[in-house]
PDB file of N, CA and C in Angstrom:
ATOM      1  N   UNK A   1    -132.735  95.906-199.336  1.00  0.00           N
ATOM      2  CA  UNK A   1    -131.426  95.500-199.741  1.00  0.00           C
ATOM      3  C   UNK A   1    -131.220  95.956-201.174  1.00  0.00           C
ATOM      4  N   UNK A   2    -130.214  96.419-201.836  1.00  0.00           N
ATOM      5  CA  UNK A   2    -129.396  97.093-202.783  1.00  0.00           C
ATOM      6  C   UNK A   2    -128.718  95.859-203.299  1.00  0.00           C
ATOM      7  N   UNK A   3    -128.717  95.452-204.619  1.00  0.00           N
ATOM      8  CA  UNK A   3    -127.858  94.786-205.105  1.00  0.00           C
ATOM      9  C   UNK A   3    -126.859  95.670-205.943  1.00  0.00           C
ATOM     10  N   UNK A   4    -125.905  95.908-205.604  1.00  0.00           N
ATOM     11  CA  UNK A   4    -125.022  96.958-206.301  1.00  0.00           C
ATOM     12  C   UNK A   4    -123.753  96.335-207.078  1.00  0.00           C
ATOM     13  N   UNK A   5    -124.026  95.110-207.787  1.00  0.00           N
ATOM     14  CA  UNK A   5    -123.205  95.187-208.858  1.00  0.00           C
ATOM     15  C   UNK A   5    -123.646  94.675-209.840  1.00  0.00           C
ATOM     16  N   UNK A   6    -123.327  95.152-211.058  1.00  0.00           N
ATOM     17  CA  UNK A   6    -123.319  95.162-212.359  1.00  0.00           C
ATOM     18  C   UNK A   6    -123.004  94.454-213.077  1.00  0.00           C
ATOM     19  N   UNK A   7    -121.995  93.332-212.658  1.00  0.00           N
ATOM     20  CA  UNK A   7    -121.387  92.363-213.718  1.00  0.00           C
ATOM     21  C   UNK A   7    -122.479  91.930-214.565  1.00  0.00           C
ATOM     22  N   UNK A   8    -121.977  90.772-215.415  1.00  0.00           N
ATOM     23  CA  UNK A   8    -122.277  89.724-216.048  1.00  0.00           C
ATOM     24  C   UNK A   8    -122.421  88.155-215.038  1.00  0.00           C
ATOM     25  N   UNK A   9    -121.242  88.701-214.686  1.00  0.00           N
ATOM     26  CA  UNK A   9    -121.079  86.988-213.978  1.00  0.00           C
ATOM     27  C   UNK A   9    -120.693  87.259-212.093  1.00  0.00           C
ATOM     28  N   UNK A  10    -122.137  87.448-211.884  1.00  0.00           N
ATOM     29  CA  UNK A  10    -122.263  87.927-210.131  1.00  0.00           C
ATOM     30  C   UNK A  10    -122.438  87.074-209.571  1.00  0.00           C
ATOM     31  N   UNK A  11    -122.119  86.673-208.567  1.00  0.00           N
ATOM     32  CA  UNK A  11    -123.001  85.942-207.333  1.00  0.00           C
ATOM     33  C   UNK A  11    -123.679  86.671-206.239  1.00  0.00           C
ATOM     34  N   UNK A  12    -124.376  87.543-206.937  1.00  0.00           N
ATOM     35  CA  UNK A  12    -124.964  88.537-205.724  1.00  0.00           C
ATOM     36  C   UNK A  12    -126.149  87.357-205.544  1.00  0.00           C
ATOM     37  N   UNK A  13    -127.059  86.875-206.198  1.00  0.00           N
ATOM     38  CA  UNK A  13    -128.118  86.095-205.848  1.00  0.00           C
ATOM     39  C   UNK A  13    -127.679  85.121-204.710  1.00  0.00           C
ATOM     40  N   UNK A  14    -126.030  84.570-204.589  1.00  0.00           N
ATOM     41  CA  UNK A  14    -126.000  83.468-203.313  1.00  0.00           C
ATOM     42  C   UNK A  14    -126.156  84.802-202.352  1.00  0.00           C
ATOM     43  N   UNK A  15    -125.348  85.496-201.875  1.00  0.00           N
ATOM     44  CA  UNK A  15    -125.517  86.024-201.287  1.00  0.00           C
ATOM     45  C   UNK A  15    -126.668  86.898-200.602  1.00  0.00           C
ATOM     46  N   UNK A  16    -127.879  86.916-201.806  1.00  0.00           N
ATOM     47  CA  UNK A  16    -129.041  87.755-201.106  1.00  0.00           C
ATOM     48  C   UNK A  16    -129.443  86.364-200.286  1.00  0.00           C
ATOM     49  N   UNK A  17    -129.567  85.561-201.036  1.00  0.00           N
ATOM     50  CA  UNK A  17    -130.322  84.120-200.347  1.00  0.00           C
ATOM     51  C   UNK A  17    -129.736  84.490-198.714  1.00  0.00           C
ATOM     52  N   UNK A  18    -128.183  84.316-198.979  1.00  0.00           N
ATOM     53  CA  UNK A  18    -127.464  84.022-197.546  1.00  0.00           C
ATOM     54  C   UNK A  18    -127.893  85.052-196.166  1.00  0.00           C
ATOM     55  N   UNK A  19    -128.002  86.340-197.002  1.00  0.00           N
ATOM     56  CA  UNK A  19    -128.581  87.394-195.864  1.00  0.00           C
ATOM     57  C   UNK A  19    -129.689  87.537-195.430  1.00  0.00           C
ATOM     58  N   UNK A  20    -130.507  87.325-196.454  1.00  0.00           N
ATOM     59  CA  UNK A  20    -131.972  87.285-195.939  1.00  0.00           C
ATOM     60  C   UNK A  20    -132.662  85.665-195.042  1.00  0.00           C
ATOM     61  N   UNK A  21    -131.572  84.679-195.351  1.00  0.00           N
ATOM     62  CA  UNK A  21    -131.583  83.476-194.484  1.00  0.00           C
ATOM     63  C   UNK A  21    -131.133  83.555-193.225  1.00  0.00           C
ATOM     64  N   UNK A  22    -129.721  84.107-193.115  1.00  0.00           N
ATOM     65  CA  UNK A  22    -129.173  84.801-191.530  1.00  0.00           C
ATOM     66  C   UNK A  22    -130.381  85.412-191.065  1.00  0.00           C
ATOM     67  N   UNK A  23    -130.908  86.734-191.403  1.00  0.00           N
ATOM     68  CA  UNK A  23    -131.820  87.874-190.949  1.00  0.00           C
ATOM     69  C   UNK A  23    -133.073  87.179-190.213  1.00  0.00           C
ATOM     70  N   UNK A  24    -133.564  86.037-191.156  1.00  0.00           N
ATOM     71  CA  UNK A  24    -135.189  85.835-190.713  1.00  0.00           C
ATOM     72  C   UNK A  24    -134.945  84.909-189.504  1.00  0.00           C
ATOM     73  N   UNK A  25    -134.243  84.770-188.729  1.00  0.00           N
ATOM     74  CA  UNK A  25    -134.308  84.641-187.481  1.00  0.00           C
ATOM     75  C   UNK A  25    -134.165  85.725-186.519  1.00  0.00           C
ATOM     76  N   UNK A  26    -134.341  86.858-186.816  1.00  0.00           N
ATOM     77  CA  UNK A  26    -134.148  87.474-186.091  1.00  0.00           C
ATOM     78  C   UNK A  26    -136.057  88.592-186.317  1.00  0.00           C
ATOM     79  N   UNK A  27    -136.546  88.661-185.305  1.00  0.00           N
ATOM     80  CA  UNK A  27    -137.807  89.357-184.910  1.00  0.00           C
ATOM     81  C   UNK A  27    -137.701  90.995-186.062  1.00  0.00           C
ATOM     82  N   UNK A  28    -138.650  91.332-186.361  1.00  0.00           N
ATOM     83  CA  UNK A  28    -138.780  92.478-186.406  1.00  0.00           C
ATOM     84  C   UNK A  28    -138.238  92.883-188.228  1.00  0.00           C
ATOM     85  N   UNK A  29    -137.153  91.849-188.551  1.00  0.00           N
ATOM     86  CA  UNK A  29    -136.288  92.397-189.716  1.00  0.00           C
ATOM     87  C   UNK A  29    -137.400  91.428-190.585  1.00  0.00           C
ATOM     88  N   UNK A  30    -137.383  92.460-192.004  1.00  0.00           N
ATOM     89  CA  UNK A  30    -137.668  92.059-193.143  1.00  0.00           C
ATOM     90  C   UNK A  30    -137.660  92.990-194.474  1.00  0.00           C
ATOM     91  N   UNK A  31    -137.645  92.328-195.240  1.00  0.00           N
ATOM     92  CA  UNK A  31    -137.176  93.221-196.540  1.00  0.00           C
ATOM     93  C   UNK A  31    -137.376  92.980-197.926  1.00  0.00           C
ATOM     94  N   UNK A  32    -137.261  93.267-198.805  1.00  0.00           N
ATOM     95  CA  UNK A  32    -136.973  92.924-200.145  1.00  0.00           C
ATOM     96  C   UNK A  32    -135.826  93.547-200.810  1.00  0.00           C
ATOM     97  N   UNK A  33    -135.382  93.269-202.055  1.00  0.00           N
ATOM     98  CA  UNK A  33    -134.018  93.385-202.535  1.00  0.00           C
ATOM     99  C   UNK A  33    -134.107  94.009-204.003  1.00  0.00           C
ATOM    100  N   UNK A  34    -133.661  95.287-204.342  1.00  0.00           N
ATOM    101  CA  UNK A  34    -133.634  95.799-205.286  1.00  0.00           C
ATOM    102  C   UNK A  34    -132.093  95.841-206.019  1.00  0.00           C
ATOM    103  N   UNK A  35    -132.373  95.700-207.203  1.00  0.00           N
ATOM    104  CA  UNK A  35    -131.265  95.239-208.221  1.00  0.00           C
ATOM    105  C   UNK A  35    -131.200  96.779-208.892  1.00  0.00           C
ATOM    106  N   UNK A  36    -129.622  96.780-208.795  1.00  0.00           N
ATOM    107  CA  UNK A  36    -129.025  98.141-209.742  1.00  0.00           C
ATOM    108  C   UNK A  36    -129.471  97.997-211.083  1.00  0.00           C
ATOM    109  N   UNK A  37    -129.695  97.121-211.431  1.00  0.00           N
ATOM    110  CA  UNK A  37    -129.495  96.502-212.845  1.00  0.00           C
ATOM    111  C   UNK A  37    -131.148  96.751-213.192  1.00  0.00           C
ATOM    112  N   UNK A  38    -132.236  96.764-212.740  1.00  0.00           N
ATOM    113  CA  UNK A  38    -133.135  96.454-212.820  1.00  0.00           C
ATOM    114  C   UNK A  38    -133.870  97.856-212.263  1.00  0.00           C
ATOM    115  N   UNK A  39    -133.505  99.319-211.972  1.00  0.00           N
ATOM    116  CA  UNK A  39    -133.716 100.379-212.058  1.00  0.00           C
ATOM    117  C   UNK A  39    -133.241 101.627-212.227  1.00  0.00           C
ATOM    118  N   UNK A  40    -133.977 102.217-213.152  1.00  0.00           N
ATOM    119  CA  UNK A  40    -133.529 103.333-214.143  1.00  0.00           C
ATOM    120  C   UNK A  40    -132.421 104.311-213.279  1.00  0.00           C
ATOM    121  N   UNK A  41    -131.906 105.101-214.156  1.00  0.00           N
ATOM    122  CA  UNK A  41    -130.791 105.834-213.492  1.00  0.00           C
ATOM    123  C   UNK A  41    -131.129 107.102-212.898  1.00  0.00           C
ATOM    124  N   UNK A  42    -130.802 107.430-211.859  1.00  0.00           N
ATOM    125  CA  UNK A  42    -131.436 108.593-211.421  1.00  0.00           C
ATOM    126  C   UNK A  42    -132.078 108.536-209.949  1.00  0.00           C
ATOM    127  N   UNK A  43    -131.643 109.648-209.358  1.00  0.00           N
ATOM    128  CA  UNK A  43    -132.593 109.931-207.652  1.00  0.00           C
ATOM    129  C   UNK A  43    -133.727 108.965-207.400  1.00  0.00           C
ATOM    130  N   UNK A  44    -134.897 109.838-208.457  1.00  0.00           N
ATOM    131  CA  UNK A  44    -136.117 109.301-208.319  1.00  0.00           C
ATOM    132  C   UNK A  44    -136.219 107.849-207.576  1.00  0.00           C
ATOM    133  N   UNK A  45    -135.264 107.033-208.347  1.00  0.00           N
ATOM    134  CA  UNK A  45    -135.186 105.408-208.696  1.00  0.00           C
ATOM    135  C   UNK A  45    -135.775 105.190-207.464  1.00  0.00           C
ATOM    136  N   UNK A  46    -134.671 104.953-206.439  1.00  0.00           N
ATOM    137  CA  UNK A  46    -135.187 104.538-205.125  1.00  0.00           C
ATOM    138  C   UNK A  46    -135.453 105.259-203.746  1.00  0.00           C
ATOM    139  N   UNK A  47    -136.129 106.328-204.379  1.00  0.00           N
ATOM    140  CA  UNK A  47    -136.084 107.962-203.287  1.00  0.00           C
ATOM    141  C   UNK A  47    -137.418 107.146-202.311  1.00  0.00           C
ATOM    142  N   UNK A  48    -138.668 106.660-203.158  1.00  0.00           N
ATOM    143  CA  UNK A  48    -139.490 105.985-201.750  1.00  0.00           C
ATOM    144  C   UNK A  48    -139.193 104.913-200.817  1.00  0.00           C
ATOM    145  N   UNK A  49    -138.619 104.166-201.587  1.00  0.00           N
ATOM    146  CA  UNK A  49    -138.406 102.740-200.899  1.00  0.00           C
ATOM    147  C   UNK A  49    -137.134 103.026-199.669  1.00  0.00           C
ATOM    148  N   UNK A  50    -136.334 104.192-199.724  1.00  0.00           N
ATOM    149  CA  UNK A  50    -135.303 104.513-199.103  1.00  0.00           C
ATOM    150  C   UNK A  50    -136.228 105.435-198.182  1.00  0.00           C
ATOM    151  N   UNK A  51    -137.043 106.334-198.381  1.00  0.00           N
ATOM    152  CA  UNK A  51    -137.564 106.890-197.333  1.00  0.00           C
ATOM    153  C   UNK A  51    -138.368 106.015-196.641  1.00  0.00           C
ATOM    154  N   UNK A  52    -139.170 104.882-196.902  1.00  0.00           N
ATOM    155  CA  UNK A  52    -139.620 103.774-196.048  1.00  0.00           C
ATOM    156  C   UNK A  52    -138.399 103.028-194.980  1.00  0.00           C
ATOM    157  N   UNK A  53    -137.759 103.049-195.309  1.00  0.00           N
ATOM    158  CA  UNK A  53    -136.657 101.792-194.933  1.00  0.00           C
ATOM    159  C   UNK A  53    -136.078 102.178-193.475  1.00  0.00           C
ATOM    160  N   UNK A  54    -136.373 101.333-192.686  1.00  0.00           N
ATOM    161  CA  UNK A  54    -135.603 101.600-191.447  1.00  0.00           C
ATOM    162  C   UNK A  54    -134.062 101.664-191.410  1.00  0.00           C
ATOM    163  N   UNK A  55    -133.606 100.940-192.729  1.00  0.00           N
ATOM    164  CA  UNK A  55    -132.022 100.549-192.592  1.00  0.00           C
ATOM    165  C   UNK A  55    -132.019  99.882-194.396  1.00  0.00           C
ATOM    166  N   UNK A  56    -130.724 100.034-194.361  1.00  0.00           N
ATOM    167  CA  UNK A  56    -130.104  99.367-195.953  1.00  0.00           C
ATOM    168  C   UNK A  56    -129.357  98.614-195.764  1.00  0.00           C
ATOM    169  N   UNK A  57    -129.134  97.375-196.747  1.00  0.00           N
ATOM    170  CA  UNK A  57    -128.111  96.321-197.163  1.00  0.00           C
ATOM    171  C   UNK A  57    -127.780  96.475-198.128  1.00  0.00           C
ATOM    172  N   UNK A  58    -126.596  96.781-198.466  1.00  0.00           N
ATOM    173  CA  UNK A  58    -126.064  96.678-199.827  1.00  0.00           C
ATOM    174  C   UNK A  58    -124.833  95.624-200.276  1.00  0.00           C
ATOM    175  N   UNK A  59    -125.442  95.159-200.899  1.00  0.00           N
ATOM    176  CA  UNK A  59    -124.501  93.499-201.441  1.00  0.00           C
ATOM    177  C   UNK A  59    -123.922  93.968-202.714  1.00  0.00           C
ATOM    178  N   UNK A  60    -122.699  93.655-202.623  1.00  0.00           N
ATOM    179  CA  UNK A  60    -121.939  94.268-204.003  1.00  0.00           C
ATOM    180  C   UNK A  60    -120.570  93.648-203.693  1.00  0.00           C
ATOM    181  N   UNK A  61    -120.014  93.362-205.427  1.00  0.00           N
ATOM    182  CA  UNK A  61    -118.813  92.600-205.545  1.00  0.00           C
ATOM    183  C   UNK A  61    -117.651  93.849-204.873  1.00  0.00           C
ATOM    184  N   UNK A  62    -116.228  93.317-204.442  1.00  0.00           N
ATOM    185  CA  UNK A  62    -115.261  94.253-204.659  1.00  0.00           C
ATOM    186  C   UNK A  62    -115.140  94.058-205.816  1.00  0.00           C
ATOM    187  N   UNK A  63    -114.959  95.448-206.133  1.00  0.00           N
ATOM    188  CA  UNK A  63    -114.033  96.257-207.453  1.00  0.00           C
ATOM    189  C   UNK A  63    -113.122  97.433-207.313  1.00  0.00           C
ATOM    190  N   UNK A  64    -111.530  96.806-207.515  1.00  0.00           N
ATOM    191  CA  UNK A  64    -110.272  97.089-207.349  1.00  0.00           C
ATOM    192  C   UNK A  64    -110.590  98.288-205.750  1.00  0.00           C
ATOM    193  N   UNK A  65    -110.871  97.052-204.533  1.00  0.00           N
ATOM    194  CA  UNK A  65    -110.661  97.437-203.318  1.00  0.00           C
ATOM    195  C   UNK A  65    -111.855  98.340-203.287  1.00  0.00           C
ATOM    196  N   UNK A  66    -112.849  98.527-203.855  1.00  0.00           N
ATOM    197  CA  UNK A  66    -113.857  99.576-203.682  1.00  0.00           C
ATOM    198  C   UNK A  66    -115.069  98.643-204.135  1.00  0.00           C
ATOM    199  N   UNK A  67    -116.072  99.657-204.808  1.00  0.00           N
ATOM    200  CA  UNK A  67    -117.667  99.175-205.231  1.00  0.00           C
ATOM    201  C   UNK A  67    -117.554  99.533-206.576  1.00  0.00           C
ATOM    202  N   UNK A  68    -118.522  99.905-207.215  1.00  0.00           N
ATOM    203  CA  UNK A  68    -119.071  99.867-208.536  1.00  0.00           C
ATOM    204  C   UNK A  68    -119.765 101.943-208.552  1.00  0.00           C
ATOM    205  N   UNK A  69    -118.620 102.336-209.618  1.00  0.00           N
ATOM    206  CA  UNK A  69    -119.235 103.787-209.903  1.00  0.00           C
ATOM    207  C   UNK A  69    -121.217 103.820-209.725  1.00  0.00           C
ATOM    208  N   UNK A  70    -121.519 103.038-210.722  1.00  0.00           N
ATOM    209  CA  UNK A  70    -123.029 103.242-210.731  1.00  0.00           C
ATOM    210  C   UNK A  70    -123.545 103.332-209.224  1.00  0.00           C
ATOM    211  N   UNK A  71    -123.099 102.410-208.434  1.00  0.00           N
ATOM    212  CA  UNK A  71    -124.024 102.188-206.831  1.00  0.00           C
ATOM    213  C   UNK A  71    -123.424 103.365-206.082  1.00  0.00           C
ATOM    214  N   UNK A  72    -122.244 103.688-206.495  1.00  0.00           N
ATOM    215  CA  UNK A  72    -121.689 105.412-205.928  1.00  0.00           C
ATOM    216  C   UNK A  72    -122.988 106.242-205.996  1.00  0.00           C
ATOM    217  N   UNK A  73    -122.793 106.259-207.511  1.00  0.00           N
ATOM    218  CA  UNK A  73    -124.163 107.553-207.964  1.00  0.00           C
ATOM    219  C   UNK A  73    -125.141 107.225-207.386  1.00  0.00           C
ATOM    220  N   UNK A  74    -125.694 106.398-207.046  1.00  0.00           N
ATOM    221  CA  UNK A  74    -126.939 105.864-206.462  1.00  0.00           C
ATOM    222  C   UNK A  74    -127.001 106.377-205.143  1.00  0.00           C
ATOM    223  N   UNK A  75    -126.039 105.828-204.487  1.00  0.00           N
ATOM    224  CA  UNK A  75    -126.003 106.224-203.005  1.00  0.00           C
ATOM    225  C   UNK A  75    -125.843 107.696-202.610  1.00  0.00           C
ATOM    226  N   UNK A  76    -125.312 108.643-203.833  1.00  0.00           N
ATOM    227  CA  UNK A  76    -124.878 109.885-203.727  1.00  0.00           C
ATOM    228  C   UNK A  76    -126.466 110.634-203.737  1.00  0.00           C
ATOM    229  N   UNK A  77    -127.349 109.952-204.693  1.00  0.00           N
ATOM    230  CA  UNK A  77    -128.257 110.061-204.766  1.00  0.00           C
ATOM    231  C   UNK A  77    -129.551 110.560-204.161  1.00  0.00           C
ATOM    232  N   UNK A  78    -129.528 109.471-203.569  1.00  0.00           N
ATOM    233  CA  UNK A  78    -130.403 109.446-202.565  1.00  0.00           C
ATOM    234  C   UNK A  78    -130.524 109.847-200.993  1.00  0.00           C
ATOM    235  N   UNK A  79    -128.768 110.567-200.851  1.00  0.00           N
ATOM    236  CA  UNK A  79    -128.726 110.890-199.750  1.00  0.00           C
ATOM    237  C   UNK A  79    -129.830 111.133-198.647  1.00  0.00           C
ATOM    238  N   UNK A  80    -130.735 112.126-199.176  1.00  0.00           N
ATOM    239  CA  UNK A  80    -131.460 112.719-198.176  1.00  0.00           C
ATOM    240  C   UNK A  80    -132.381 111.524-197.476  1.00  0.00           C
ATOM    241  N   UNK A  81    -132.839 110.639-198.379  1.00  0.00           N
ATOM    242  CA  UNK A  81    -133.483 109.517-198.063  1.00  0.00           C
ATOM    243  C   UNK A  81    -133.475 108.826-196.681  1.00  0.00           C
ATOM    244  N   UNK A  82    -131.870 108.230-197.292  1.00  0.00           N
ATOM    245  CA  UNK A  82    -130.858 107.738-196.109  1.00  0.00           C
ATOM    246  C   UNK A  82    -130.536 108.400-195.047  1.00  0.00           C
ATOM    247  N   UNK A  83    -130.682 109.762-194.703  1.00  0.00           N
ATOM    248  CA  UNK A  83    -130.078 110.291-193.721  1.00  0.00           C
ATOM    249  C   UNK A  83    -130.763 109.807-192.300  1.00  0.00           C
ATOM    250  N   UNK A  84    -129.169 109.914-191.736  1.00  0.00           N
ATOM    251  CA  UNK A  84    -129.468 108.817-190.299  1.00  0.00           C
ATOM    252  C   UNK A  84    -129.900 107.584-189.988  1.00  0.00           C
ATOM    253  N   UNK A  85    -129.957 107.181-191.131  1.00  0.00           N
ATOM    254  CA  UNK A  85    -130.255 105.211-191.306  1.00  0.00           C
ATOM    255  C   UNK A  85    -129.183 104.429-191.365  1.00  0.00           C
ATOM    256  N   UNK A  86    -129.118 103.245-190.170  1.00  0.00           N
ATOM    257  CA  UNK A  86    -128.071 102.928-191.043  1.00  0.00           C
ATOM    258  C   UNK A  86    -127.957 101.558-192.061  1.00  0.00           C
ATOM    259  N   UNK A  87    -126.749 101.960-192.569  1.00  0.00           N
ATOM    260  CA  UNK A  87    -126.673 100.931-193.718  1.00  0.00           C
ATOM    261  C   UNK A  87    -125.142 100.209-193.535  1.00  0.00           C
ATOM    262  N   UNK A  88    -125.219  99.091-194.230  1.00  0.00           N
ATOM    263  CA  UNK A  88    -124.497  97.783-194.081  1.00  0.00           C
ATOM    264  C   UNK A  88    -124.321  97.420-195.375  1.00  0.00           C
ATOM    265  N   UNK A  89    -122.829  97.311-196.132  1.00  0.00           N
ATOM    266  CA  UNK A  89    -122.654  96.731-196.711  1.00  0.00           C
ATOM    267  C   UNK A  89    -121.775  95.121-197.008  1.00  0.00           C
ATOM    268  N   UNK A  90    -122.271  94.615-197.787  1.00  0.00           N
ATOM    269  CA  UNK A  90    -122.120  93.245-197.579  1.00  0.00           C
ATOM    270  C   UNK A  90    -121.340  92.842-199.252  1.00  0.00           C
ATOM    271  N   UNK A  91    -119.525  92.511-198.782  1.00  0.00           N
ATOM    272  CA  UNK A  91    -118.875  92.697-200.216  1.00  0.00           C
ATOM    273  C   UNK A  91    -118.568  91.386-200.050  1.00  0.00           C
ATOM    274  N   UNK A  92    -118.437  91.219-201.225  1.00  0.00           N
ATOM    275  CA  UNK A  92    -118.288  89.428-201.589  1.00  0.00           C
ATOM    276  C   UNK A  92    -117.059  89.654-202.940  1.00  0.00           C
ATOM    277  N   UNK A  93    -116.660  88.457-203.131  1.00  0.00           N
ATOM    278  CA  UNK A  93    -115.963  88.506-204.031  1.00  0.00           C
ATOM    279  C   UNK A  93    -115.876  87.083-205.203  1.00  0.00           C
ATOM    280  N   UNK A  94    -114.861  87.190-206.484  1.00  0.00           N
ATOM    281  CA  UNK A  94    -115.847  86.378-207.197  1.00  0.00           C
ATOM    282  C   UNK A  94    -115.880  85.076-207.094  1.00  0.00           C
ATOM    283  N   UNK A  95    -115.054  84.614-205.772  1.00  0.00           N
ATOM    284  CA  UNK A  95    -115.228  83.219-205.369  1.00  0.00           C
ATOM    285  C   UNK A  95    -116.739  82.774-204.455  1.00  0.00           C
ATOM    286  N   UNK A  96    -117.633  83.676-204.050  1.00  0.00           N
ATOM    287  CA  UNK A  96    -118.714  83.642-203.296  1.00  0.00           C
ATOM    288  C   UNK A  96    -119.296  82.839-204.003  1.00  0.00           C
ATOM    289  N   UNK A  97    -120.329  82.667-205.442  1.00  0.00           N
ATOM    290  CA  UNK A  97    -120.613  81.907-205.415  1.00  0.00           C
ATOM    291  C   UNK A  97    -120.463  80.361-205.439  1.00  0.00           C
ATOM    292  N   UNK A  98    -119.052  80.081-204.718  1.00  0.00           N
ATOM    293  CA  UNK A  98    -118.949  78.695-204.515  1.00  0.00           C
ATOM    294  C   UNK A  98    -118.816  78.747-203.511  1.00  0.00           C
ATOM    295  N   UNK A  99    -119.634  79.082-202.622  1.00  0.00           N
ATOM    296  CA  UNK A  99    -120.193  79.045-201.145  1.00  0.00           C
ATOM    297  C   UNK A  99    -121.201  77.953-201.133  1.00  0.00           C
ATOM    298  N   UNK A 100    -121.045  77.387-199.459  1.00  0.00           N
ATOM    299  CA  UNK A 100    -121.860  76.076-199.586  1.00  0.00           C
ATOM    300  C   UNK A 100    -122.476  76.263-197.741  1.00  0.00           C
ATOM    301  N   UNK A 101    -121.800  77.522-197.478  1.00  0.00           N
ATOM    302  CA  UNK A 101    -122.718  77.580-195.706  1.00  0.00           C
ATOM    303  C   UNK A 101    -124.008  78.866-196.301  1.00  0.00           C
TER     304      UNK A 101
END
């Protein structure tokens, strides 16, 4: 999982909780969660962990009806990684963290 936004004031953390709580009932899925914020800029960043990965989650705020330039570059990135995997993104907005399911 991809945390792909940048703010200051995110609720991406309810939301990883929330997905990876949905998921672990289900056989077979498991994962860990890498933060934009928390690796360097550039291909390299997440070129292994994307060639491991059966599939991606990416949790990220809307911003003005879209995502966040940086997680663009990222994803532009790493294309080759990703190819033919699929991926799921998961947009929240900045009322999420006053989520209570």
């Amino acid at each position: 999982m991809l945390i792909g936004s940048t703010g200051l004031t995110r609720s991406a953390s309810t939301i990883v909780r929330w997905f990876f709580g949905r998921s672990a009932v289900h056989d077979g899925l498991a994962g860990d969660a890498v933060d934009l914020t928390d690796i360097p800029y550039g291909r390299g960043a997440l070129a292994p962990r994307s060639a491991r990965a059966d599939a991606s989650a990416v949790v990220t705020t809307e911003h003005t009806h879209s995502f966040f330039v940086a997680l663009k570059r990222v994803i532009d990135r790493s294309h080759g990684e990703r190819a033919d995997k699929p991926v799921v993104f998961v947009p929240y907005t900045s009322q999420a963290g006053n989520c209570t399911r």
